[in-house]
N, C-alpha and C. Protein backbone atom coordinates (compact mmCIF):
# COMPACT_ATOMS: atom_id res chain seq x y z
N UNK A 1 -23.66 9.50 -41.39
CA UNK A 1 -22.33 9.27 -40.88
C UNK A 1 -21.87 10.43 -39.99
N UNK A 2 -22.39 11.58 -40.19
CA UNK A 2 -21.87 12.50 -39.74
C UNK A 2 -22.28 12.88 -38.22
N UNK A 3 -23.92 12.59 -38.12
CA UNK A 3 -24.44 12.54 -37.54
C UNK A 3 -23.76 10.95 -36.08
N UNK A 4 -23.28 10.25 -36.38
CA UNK A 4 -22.65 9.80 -35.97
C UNK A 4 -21.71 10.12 -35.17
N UNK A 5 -20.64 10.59 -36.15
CA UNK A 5 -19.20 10.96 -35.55
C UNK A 5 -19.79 12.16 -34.64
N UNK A 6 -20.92 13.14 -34.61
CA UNK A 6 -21.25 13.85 -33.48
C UNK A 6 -21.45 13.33 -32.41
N UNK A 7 -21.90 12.52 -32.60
CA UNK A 7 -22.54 11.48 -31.24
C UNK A 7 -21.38 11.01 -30.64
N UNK A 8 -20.87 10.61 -31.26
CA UNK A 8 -19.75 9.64 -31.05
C UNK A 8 -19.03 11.08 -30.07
N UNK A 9 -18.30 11.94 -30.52
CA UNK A 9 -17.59 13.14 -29.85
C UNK A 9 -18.26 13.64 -28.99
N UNK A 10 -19.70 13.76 -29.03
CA UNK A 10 -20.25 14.18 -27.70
C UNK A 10 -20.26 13.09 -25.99
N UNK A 11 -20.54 11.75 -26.93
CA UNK A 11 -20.37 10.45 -25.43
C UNK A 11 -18.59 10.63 -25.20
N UNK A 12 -17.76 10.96 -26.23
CA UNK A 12 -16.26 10.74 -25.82
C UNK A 12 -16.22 11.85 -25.06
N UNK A 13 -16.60 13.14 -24.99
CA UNK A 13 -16.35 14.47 -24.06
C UNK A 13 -17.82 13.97 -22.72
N UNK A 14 -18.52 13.56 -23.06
CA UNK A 14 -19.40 13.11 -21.69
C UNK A 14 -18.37 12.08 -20.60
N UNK A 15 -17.71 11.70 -21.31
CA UNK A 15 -16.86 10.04 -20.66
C UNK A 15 -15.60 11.02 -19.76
N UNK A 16 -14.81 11.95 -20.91
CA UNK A 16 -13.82 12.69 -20.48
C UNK A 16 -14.06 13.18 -19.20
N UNK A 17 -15.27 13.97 -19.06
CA UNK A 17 -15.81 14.52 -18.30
C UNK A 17 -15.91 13.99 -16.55
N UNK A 18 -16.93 13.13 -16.87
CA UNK A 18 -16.72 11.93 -16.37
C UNK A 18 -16.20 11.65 -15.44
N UNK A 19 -15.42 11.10 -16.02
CA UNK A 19 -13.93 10.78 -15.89
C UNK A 19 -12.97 11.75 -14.80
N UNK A 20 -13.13 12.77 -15.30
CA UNK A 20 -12.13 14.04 -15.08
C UNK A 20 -13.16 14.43 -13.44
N UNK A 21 -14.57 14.40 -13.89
CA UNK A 21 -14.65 14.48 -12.45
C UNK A 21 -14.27 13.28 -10.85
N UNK A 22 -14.70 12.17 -11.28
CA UNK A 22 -14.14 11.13 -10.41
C UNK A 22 -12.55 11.20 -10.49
N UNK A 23 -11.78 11.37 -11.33
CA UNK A 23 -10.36 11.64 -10.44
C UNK A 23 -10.64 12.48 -9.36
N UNK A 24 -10.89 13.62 -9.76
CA UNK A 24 -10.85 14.64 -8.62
C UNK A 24 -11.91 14.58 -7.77
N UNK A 25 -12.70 13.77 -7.22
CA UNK A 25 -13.00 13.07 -5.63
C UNK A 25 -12.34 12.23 -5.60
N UNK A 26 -11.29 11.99 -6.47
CA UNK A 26 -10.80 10.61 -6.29
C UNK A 26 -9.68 11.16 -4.93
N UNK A 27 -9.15 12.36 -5.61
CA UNK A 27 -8.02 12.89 -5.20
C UNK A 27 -8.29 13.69 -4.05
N UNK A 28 -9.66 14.05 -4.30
CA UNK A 28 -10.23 14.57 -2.61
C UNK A 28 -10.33 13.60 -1.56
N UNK A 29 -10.75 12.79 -1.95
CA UNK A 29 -10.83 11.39 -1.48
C UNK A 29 -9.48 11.25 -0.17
N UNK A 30 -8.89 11.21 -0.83
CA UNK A 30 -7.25 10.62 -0.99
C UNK A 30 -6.50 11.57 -0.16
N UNK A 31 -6.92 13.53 -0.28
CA UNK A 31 -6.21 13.58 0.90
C UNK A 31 -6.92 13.77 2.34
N UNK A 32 -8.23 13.69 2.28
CA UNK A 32 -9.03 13.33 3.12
C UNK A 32 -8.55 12.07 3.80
N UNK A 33 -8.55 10.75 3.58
CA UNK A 33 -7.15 10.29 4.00
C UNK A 33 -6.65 9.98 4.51
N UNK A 34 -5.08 10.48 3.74
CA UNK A 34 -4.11 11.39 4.36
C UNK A 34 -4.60 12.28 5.58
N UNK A 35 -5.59 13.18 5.70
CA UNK A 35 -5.36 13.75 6.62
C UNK A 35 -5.76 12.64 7.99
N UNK A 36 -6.83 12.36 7.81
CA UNK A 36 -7.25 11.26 8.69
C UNK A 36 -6.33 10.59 9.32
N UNK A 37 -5.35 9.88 8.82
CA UNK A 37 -4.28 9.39 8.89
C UNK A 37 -3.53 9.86 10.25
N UNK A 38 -3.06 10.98 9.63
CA UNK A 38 -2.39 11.78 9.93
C UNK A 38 -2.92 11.81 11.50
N UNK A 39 -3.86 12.31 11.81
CA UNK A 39 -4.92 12.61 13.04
C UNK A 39 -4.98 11.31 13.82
N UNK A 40 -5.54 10.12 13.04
CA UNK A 40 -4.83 9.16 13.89
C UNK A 40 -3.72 9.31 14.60
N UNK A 41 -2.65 9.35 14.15
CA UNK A 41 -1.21 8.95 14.45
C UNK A 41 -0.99 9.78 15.73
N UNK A 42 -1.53 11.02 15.69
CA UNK A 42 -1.46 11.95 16.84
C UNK A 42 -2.18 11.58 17.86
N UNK A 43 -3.31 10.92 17.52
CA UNK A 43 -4.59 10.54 18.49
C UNK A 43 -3.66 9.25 19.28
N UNK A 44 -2.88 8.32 18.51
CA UNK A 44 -2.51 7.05 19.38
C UNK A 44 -1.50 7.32 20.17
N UNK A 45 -0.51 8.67 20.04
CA UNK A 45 0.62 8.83 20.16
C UNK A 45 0.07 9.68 21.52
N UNK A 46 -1.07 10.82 21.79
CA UNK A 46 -1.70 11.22 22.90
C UNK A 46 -2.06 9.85 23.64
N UNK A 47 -2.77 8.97 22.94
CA UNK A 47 -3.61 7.96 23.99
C UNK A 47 -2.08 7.17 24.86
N UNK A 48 -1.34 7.34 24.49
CA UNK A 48 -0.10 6.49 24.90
C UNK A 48 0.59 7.05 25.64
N UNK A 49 0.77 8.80 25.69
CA UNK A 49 1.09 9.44 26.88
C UNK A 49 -0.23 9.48 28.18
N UNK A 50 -1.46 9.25 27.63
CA UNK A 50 -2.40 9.01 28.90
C UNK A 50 -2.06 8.03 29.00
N UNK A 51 -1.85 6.88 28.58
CA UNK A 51 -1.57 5.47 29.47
C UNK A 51 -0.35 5.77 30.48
N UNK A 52 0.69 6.21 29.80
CA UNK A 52 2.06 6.20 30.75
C UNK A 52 1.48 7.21 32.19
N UNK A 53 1.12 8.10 31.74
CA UNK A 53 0.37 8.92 32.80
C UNK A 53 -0.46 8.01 34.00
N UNK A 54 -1.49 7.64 33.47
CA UNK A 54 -2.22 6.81 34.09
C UNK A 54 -1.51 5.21 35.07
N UNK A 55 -1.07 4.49 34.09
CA UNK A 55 0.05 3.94 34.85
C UNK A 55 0.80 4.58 36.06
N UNK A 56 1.69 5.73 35.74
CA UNK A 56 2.47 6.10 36.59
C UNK A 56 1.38 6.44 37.88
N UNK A 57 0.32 7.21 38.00
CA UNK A 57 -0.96 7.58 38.89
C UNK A 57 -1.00 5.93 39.68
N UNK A 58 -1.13 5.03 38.92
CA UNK A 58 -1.63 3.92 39.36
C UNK A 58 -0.64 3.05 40.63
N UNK A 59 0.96 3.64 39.99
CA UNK A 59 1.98 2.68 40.66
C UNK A 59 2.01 3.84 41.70
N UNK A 60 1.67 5.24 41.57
CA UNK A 60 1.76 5.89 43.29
C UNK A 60 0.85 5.91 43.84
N UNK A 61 -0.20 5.40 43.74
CA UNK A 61 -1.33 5.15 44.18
C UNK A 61 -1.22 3.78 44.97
N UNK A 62 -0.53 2.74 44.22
CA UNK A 62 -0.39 1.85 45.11
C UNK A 62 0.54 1.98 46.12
N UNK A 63 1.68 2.71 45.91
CA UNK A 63 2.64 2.91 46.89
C UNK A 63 1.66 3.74 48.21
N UNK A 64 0.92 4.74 47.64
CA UNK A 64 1.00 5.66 49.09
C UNK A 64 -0.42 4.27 49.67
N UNK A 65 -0.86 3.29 48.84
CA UNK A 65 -1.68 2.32 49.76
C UNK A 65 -0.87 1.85 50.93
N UNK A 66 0.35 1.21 50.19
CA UNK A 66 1.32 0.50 51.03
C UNK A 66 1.88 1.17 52.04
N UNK A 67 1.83 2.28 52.54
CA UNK A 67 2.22 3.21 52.71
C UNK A 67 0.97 3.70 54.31
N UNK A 68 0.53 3.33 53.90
CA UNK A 68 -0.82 3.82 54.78
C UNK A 68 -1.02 2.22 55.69
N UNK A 69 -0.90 1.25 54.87
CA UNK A 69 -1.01 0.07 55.43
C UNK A 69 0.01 -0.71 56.89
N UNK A 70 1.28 -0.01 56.12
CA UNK A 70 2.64 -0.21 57.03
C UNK A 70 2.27 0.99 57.76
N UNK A 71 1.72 2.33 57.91
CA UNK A 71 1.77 3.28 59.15
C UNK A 71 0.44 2.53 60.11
N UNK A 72 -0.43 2.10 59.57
CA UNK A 72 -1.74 1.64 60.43
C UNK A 72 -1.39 0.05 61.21
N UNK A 73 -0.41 -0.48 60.84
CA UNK A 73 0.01 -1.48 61.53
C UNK A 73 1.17 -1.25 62.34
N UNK A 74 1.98 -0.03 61.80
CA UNK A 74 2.97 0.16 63.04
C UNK A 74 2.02 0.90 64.11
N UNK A 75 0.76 1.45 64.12
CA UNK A 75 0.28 2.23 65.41
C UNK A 75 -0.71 1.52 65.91
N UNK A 76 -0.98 0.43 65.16
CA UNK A 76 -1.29 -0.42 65.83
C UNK A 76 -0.80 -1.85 66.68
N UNK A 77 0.85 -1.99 66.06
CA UNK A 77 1.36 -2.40 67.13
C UNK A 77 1.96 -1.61 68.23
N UNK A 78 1.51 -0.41 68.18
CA UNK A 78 1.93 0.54 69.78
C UNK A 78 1.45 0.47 70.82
């Protein structure tokens, strides 16, 4: 019996153990993450000032087209 209840207390502190270690990757886990997360949010919030950027490049880009188009047809109606 005794021999037992050893056993028995040694698998319950193996389990604890265990146990006690998977929380804590659990919790590494977790703010790993969090940080990830986090890094996203900055990453979409940059990609969205390159779009506005890029956009804006795009609409003066078309202007100085228009721009070039109306000077090459006024000197060419001269």
């Amino acid at each position: 019996m005794e021999t037992e209840a050893r056993m028995s207390r040694k698998a319950w502190v193996r389990a604890t153990n265990a146990s006690d270690l998977v929380h804590g990757e659990v919790m590494s886990l977790r703010t790993t993450v969090l940080g990830q997360m986090l890094e996203i949010r900055e990453l979409q919030a940059a990609d969205r000032r390159r779009q506005t950027v890029i956009s804006e490049l795009l609409r003066i880009d078309h202007r100085r087209s228009t721009e070039i188009s109306e000077l090459r047809k006024a000197l060419q109606g001269q």
